[in-house]
PDB file of N, CA and C in Angstrom:
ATOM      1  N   UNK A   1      25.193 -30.225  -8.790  1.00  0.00           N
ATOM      2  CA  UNK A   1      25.098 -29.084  -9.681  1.00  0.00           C
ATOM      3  C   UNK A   1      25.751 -29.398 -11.030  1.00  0.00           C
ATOM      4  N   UNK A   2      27.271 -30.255 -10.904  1.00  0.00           N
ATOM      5  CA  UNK A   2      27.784 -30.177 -12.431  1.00  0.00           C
ATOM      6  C   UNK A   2      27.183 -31.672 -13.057  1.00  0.00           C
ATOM      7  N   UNK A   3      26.178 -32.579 -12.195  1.00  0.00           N
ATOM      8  CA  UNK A   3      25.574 -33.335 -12.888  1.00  0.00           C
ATOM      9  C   UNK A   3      24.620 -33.018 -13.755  1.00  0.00           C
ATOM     10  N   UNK A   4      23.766 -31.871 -13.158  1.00  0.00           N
ATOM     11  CA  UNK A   4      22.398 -31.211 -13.702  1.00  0.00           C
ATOM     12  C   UNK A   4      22.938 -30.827 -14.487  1.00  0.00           C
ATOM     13  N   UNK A   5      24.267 -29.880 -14.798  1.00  0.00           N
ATOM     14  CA  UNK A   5      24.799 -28.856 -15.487  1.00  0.00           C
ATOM     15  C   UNK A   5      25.103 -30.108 -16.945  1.00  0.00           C
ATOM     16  N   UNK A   6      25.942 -30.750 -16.720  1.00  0.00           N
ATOM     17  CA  UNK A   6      26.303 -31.989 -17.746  1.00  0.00           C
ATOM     18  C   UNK A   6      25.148 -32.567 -18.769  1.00  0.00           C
ATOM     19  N   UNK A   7      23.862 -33.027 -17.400  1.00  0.00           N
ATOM     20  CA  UNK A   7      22.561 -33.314 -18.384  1.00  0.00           C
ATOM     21  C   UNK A   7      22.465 -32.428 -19.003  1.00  0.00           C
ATOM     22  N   UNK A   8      22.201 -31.205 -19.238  1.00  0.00           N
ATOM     23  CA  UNK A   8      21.736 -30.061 -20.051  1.00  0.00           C
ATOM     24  C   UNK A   8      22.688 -29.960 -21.253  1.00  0.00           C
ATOM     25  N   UNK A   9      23.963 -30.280 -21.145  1.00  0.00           N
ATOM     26  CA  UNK A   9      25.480 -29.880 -21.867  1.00  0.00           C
ATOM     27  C   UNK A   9      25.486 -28.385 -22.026  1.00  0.00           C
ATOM     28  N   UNK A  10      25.774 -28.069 -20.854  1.00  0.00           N
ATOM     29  CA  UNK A  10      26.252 -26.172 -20.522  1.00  0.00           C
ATOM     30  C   UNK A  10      26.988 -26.793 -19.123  1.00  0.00           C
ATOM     31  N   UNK A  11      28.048 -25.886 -19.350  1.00  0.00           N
ATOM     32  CA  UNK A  11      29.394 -25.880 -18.697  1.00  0.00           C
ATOM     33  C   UNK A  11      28.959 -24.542 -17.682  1.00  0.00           C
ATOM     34  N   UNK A  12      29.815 -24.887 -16.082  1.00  0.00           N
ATOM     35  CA  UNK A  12      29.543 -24.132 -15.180  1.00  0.00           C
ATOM     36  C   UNK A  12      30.166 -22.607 -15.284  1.00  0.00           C
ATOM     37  N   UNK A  13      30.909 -22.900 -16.733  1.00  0.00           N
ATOM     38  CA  UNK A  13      31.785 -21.392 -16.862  1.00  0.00           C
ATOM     39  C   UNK A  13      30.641 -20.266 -17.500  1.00  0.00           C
ATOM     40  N   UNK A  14      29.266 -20.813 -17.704  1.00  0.00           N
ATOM     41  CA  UNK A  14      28.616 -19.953 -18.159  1.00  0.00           C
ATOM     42  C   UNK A  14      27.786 -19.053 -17.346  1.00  0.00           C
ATOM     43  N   UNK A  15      27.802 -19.973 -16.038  1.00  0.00           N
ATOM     44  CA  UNK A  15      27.080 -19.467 -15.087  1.00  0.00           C
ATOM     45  C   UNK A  15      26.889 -18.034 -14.749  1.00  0.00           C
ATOM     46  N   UNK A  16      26.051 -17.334 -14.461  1.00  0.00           N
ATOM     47  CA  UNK A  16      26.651 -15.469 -13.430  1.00  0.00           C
ATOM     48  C   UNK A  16      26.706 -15.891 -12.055  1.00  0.00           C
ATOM     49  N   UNK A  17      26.251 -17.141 -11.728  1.00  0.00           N
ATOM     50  CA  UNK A  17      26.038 -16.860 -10.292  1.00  0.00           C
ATOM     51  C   UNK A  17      27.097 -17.531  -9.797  1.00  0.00           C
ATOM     52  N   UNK A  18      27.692 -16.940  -9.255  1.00  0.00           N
ATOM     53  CA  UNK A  18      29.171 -17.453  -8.587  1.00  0.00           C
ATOM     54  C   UNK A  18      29.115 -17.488  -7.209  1.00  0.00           C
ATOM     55  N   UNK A  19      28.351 -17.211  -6.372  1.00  0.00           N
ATOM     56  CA  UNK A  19      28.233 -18.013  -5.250  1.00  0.00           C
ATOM     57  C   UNK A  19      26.519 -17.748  -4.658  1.00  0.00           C
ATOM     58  N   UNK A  20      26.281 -18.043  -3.250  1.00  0.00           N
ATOM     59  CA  UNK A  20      24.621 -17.992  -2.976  1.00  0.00           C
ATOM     60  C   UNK A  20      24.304 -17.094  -2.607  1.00  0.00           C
ATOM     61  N   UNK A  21      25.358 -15.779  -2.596  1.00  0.00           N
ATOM     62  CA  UNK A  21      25.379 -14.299  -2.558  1.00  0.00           C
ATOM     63  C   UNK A  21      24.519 -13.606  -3.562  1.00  0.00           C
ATOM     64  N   UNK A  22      25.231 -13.584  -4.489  1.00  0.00           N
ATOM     65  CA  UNK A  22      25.119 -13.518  -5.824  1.00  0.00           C
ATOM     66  C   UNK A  22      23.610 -13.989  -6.374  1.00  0.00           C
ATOM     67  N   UNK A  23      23.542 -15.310  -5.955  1.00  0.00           N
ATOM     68  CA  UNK A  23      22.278 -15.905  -6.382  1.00  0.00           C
ATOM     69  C   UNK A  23      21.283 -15.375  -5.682  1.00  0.00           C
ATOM     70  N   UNK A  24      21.230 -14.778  -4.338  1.00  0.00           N
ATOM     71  CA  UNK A  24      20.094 -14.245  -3.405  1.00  0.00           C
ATOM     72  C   UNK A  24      19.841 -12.567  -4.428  1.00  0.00           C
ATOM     73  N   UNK A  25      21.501 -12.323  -4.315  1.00  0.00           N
ATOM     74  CA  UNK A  25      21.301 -10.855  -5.006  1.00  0.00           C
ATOM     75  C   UNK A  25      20.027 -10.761  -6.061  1.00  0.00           C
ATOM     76  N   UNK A  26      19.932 -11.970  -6.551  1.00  0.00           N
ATOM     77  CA  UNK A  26      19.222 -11.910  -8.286  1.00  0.00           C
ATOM     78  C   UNK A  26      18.215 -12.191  -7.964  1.00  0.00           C
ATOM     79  N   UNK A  27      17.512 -13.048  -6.554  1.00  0.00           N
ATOM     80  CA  UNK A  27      16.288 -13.513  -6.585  1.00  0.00           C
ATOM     81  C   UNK A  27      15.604 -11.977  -6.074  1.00  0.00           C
ATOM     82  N   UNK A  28      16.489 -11.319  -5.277  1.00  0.00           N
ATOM     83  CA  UNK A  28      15.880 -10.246  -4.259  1.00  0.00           C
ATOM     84  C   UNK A  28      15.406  -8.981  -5.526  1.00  0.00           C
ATOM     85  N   UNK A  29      16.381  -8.599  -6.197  1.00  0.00           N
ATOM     86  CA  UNK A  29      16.210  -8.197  -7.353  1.00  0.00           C
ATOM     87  C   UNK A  29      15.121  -8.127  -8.439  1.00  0.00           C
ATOM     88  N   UNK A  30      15.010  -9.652  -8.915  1.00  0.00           N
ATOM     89  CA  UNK A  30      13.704  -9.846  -9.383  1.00  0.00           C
ATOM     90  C   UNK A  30      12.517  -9.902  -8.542  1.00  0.00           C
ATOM     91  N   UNK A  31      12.550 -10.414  -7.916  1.00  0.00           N
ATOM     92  CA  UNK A  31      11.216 -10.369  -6.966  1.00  0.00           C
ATOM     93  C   UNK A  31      10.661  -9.484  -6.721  1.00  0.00           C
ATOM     94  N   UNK A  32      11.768  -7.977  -6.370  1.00  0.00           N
ATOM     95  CA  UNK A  32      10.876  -6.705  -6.232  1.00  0.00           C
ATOM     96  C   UNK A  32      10.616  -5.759  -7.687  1.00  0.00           C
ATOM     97  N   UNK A  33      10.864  -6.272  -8.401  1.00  0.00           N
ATOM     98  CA  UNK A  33      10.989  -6.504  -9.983  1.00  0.00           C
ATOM     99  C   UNK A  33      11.745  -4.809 -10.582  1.00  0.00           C
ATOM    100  N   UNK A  34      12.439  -5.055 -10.267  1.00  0.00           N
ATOM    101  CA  UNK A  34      13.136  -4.188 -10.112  1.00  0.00           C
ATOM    102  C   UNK A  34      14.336  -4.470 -11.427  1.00  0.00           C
ATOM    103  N   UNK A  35      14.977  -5.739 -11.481  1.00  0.00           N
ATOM    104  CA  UNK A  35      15.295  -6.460 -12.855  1.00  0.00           C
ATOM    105  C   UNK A  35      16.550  -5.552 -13.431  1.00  0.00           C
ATOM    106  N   UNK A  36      17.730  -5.486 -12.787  1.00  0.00           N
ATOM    107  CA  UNK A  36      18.629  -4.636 -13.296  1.00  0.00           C
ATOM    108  C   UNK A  36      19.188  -5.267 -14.546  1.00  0.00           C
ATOM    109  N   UNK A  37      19.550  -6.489 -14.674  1.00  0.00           N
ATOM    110  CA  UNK A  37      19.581  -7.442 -16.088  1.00  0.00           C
ATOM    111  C   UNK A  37      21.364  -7.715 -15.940  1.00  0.00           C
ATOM    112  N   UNK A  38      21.502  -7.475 -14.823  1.00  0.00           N
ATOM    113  CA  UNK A  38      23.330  -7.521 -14.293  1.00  0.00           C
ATOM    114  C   UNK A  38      23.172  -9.102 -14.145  1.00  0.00           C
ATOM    115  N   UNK A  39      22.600  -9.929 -14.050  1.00  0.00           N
ATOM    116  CA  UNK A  39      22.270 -11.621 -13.869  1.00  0.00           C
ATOM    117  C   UNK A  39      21.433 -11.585 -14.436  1.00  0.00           C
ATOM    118  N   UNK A  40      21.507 -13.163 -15.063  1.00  0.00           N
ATOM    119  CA  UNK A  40      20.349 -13.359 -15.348  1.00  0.00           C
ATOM    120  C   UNK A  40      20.586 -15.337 -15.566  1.00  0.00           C
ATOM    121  N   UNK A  41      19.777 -16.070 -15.307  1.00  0.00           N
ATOM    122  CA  UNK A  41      19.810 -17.825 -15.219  1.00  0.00           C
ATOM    123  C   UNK A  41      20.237 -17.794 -16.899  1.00  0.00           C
ATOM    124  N   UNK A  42      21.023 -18.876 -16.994  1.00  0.00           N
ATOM    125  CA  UNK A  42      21.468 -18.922 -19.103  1.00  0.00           C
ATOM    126  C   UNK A  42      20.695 -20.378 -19.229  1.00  0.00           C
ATOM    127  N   UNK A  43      21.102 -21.123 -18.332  1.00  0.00           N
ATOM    128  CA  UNK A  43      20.798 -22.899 -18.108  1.00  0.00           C
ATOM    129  C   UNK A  43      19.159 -22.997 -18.007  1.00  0.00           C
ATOM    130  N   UNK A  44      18.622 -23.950 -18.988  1.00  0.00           N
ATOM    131  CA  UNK A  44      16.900 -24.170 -18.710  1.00  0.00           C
ATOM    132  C   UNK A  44      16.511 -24.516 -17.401  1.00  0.00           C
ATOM    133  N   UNK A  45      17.208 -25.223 -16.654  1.00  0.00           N
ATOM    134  CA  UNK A  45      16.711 -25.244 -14.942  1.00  0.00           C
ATOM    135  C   UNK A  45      16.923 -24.068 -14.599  1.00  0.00           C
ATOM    136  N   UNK A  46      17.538 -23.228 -14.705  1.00  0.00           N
ATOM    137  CA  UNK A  46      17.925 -21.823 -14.031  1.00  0.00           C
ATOM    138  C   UNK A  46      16.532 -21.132 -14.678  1.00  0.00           C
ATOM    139  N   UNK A  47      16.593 -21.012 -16.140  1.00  0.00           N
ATOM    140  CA  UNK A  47      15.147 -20.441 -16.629  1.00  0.00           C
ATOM    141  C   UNK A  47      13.628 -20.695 -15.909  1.00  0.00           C
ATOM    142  N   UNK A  48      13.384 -21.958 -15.709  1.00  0.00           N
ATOM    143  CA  UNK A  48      12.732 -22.855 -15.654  1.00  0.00           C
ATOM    144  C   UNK A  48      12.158 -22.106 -13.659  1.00  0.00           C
ATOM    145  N   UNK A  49      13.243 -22.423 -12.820  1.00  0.00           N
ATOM    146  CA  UNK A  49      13.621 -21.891 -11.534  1.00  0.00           C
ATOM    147  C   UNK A  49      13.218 -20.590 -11.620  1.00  0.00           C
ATOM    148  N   UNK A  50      13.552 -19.401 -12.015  1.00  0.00           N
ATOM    149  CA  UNK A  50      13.780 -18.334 -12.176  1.00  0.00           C
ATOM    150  C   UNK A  50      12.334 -17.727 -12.408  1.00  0.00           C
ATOM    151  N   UNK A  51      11.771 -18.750 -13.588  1.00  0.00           N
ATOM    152  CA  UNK A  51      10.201 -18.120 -13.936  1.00  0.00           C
ATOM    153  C   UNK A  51       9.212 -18.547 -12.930  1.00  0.00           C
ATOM    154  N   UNK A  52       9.481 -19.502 -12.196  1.00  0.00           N
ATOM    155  CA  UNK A  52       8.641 -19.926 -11.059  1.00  0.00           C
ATOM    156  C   UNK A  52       8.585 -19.342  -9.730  1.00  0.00           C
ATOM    157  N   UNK A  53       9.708 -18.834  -9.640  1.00  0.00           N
ATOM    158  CA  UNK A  53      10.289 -17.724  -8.457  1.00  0.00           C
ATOM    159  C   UNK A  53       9.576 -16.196  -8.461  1.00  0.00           C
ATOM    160  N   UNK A  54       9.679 -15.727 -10.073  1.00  0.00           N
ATOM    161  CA  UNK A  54       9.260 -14.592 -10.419  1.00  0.00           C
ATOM    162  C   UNK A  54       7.654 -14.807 -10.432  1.00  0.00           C
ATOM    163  N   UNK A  55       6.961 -15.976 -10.707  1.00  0.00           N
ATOM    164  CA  UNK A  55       5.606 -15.953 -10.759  1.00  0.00           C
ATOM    165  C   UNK A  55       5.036 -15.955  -8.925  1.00  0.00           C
ATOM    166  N   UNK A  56       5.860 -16.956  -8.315  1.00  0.00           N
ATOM    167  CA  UNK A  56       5.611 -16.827  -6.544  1.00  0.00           C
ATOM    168  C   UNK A  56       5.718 -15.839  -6.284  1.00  0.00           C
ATOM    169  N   UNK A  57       6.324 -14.949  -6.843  1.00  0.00           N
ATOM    170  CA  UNK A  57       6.624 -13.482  -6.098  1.00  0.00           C
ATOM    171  C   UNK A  57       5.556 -12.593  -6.327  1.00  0.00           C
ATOM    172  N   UNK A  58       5.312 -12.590  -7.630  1.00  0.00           N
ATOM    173  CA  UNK A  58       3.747 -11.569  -8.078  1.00  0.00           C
ATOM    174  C   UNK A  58       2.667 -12.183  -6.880  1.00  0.00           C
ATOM    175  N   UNK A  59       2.572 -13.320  -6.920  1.00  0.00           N
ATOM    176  CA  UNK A  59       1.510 -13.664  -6.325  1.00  0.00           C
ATOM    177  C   UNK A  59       1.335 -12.950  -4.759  1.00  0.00           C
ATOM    178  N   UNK A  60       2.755 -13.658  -4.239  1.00  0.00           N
ATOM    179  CA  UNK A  60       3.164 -13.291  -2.808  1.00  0.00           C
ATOM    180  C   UNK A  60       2.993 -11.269  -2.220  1.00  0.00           C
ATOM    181  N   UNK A  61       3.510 -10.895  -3.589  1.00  0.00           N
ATOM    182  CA  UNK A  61       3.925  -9.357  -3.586  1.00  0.00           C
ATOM    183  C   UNK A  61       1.770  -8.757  -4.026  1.00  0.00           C
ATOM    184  N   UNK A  62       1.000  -9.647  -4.227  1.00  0.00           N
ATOM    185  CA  UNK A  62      -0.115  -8.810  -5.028  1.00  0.00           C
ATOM    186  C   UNK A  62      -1.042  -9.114  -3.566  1.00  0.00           C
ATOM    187  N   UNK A  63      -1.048 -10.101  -2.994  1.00  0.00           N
ATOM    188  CA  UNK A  63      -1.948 -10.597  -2.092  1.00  0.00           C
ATOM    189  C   UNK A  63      -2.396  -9.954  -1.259  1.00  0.00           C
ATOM    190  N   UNK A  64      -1.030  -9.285  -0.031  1.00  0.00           N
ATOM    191  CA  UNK A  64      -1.221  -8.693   0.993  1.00  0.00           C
ATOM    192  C   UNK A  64      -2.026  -7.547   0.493  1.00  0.00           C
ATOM    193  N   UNK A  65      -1.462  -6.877  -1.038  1.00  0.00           N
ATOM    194  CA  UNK A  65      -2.222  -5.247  -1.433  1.00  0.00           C
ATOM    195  C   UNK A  65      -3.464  -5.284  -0.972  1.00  0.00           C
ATOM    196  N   UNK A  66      -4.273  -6.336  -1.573  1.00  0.00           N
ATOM    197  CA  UNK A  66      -5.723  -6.039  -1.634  1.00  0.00           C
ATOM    198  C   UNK A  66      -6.049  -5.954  -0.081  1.00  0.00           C
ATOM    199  N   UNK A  67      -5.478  -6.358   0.748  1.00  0.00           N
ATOM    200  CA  UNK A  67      -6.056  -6.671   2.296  1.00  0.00           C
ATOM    201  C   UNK A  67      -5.625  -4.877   2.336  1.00  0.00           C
ATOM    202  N   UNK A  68      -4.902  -4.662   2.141  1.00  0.00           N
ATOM    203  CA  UNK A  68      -4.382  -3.140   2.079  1.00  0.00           C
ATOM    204  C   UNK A  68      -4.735  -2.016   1.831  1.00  0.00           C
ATOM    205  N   UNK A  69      -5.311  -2.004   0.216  1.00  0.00           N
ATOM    206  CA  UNK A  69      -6.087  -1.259  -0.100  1.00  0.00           C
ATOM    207  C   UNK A  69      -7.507  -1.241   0.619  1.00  0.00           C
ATOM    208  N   UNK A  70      -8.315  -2.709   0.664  1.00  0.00           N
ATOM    209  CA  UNK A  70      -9.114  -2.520   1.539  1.00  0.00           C
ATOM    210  C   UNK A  70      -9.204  -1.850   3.155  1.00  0.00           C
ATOM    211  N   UNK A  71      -7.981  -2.007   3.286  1.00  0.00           N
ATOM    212  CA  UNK A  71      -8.387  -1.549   4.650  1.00  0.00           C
ATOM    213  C   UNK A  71      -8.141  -0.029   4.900  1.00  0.00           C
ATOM    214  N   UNK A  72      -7.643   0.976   3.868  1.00  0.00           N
ATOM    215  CA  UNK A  72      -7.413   1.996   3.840  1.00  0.00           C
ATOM    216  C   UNK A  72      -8.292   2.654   3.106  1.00  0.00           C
ATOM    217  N   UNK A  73      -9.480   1.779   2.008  1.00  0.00           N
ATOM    218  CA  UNK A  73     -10.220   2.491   2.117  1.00  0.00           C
ATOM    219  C   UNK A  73     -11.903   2.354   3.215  1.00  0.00           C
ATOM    220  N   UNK A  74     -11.865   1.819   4.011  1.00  0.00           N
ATOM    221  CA  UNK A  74     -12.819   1.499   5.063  1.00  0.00           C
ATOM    222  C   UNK A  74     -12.203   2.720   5.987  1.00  0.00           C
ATOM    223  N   UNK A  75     -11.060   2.918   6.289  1.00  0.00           N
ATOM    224  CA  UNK A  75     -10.466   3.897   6.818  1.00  0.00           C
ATOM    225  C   UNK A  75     -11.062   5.654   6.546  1.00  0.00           C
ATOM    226  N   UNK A  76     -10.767   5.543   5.133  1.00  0.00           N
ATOM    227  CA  UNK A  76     -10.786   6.785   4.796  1.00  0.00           C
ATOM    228  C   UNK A  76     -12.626   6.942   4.452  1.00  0.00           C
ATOM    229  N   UNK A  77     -13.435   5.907   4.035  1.00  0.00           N
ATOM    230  CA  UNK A  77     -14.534   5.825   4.477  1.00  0.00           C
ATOM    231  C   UNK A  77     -14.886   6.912   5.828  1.00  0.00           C
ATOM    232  N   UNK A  78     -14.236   6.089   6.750  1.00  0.00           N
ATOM    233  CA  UNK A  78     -14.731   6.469   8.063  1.00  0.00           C
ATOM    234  C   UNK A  78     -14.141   8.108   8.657  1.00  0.00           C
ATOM    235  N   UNK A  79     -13.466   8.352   7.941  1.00  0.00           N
ATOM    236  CA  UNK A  79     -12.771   9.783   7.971  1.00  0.00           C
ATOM    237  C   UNK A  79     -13.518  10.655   7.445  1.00  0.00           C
ATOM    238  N   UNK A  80     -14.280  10.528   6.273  1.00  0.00           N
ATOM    239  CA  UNK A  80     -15.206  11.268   5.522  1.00  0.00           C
ATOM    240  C   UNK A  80     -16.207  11.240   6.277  1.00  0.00           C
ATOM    241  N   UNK A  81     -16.907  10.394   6.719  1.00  0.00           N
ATOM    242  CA  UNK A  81     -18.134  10.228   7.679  1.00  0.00           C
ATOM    243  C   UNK A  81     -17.861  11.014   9.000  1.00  0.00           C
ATOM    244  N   UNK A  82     -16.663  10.735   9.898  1.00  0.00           N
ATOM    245  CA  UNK A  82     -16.241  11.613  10.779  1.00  0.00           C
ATOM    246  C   UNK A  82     -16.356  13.179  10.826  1.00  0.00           C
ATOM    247  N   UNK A  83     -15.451  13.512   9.541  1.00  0.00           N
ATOM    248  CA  UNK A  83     -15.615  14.562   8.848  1.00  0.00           C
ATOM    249  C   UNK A  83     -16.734  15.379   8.774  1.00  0.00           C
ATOM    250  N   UNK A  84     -17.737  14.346   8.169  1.00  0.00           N
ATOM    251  CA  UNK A  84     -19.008  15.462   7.840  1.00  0.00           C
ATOM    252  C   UNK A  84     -19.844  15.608   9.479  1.00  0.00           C
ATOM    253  N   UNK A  85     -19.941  14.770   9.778  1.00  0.00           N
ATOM    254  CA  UNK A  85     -20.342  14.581  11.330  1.00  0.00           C
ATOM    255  C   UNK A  85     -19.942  15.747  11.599  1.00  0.00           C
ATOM    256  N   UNK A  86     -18.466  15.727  12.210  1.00  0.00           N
ATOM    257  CA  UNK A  86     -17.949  17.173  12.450  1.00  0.00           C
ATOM    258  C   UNK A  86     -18.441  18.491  12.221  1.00  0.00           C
ATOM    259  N   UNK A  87     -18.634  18.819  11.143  1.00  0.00           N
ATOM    260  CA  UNK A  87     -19.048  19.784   9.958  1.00  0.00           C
ATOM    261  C   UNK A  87     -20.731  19.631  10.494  1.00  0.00           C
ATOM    262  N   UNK A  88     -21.453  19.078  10.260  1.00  0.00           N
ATOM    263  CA  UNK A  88     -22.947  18.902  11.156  1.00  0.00           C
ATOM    264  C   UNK A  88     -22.799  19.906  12.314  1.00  0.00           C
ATOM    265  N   UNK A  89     -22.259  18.770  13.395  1.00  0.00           N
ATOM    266  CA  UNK A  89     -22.149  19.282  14.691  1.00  0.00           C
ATOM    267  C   UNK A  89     -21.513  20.995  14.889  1.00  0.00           C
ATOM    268  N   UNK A  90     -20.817  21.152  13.940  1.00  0.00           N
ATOM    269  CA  UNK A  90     -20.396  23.169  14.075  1.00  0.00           C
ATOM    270  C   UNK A  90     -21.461  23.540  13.709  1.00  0.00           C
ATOM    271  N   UNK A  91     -22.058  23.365  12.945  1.00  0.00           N
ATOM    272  CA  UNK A  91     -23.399  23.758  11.830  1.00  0.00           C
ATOM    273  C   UNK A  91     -24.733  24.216  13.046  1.00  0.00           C
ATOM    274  N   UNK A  92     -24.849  22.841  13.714  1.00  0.00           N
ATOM    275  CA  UNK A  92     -25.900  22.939  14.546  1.00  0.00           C
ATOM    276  C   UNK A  92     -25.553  23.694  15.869  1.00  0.00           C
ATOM    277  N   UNK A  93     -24.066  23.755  16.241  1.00  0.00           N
ATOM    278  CA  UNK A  93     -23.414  24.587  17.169  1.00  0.00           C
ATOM    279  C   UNK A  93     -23.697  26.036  16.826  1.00  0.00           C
ATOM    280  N   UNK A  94     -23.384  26.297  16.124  1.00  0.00           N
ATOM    281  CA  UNK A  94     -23.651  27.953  15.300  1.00  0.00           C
ATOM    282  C   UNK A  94     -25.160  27.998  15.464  1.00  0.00           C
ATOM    283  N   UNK A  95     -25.946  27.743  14.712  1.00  0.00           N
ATOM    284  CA  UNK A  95     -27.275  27.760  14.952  1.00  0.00           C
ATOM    285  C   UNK A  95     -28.170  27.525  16.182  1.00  0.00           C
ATOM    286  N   UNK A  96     -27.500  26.843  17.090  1.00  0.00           N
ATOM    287  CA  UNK A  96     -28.333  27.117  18.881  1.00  0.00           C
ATOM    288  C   UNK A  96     -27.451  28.378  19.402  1.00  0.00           C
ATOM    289  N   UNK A  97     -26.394  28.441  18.868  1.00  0.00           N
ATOM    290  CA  UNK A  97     -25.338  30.017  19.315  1.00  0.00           C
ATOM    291  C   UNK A  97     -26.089  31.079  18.798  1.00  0.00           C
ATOM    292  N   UNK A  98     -26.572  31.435  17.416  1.00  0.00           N
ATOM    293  CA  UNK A  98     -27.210  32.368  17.099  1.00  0.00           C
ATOM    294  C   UNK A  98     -28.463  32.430  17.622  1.00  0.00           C
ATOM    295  N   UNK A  99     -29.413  31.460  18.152  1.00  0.00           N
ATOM    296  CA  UNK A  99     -30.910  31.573  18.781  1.00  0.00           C
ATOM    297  C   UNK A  99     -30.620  32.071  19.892  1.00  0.00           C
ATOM    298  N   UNK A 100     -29.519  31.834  20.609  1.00  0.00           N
ATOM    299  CA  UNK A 100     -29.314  32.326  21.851  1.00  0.00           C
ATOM    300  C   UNK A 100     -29.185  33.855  21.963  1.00  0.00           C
ATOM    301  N   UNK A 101     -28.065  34.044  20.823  1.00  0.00           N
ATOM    302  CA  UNK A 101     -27.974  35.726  21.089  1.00  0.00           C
ATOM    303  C   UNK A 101     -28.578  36.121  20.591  1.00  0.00           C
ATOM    304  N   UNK A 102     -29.938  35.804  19.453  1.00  0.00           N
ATOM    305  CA  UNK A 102     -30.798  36.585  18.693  1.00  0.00           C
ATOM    306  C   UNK A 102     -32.373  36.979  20.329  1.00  0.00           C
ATOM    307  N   UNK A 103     -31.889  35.595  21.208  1.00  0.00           N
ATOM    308  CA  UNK A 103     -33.151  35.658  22.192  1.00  0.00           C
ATOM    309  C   UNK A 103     -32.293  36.657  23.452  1.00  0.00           C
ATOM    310  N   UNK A 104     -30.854  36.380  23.380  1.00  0.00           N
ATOM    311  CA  UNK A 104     -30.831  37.612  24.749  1.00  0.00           C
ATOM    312  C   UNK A 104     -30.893  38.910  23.702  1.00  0.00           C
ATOM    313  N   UNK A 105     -30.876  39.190  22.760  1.00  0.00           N
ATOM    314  CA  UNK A 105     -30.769  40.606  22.501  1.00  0.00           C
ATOM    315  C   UNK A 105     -32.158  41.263  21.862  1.00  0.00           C
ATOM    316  N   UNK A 106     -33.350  40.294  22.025  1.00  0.00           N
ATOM    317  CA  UNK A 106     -34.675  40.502  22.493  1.00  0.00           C
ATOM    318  C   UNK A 106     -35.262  41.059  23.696  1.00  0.00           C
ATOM    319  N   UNK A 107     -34.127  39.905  24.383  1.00  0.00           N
ATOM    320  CA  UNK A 107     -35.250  39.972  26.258  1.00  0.00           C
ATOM    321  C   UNK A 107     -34.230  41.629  26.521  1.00  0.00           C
ATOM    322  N   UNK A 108     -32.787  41.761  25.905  1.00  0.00           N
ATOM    323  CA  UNK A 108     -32.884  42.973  26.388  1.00  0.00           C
ATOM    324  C   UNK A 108     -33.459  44.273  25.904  1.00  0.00           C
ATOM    325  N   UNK A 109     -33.826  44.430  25.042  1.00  0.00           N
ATOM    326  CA  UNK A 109     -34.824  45.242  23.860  1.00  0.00           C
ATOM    327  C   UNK A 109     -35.690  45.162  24.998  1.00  0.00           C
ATOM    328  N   UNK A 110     -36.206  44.144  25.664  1.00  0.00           N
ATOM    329  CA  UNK A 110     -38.011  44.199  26.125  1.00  0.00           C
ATOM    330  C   UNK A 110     -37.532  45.042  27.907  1.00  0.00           C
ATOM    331  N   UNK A 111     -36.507  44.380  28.099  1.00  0.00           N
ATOM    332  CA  UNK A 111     -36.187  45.019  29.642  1.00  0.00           C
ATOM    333  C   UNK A 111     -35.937  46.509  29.177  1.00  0.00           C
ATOM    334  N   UNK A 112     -35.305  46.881  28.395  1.00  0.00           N
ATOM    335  CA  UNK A 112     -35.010  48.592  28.154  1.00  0.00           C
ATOM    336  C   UNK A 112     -36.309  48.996  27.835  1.00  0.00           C
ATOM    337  N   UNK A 113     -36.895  49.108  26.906  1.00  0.00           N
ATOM    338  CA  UNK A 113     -38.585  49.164  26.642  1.00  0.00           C
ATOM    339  C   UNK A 113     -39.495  49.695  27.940  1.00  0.00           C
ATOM    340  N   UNK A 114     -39.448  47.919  28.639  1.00  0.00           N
ATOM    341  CA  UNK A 114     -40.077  48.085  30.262  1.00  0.00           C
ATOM    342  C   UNK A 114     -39.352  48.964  30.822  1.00  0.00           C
ATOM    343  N   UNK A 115     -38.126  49.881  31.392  1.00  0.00           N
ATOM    344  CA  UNK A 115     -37.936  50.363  32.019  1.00  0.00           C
ATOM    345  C   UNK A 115     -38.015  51.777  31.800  1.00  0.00           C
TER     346      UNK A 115
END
């Protein structure tokens, strides 16, 4: 670390990250990009690190969505279709319900009549 640090000529006193606590804190942070700006890399490998981390993460964080969104809307697809189905089936329920009582309250009209 204070070899890398030396090549660059930046001293480890500049660092924020003071231990791999700290350093997880900042990756977890950015990654959900969330970016409180309490850390941040000062050193061009840290920059360098940091922007490559933050670009894996979009990628990592965008990927699963689409499987996601797709599958919620095939879902809700099939809910609407369910749905109207539903809505059909009362429709046509009501309508053999009303032939029925429109035909018994015929046949009894015709039995009172006949009698």
């Amino acid at each position: 670390s204070s070899g890398i640090n030396a090549e660059y000529g930046e001293s480890e006193q500049d660092n924020n990250f003071d231990s791999i606590l700290h350093s997880c804190w900042w990756a977890v942070v950015s990654i959900s990009t969330v970016g409180y700006g309490d850390m941040y890399p000062k050193t061009g490998l840290g920059k360098l690190v940091g922007s490559c981390l933050l670009f894996i993460s979009m990628v990592y964080l965008a990927l699963p969505m689409t499987v996601i969104v797709s599958k919620f809307n095939k879902a809700f697809e099939r809910f609407k279709e369910d749905e109207q189905a539903s809505t059909e089936a009362k429709e046509q329920f009501r309508s053999i319900l009303n032939s029925k009582i429109h035909s018994s309250k015929s046949l009894s009209k015709m039995n009172n009549s006949t009698a």
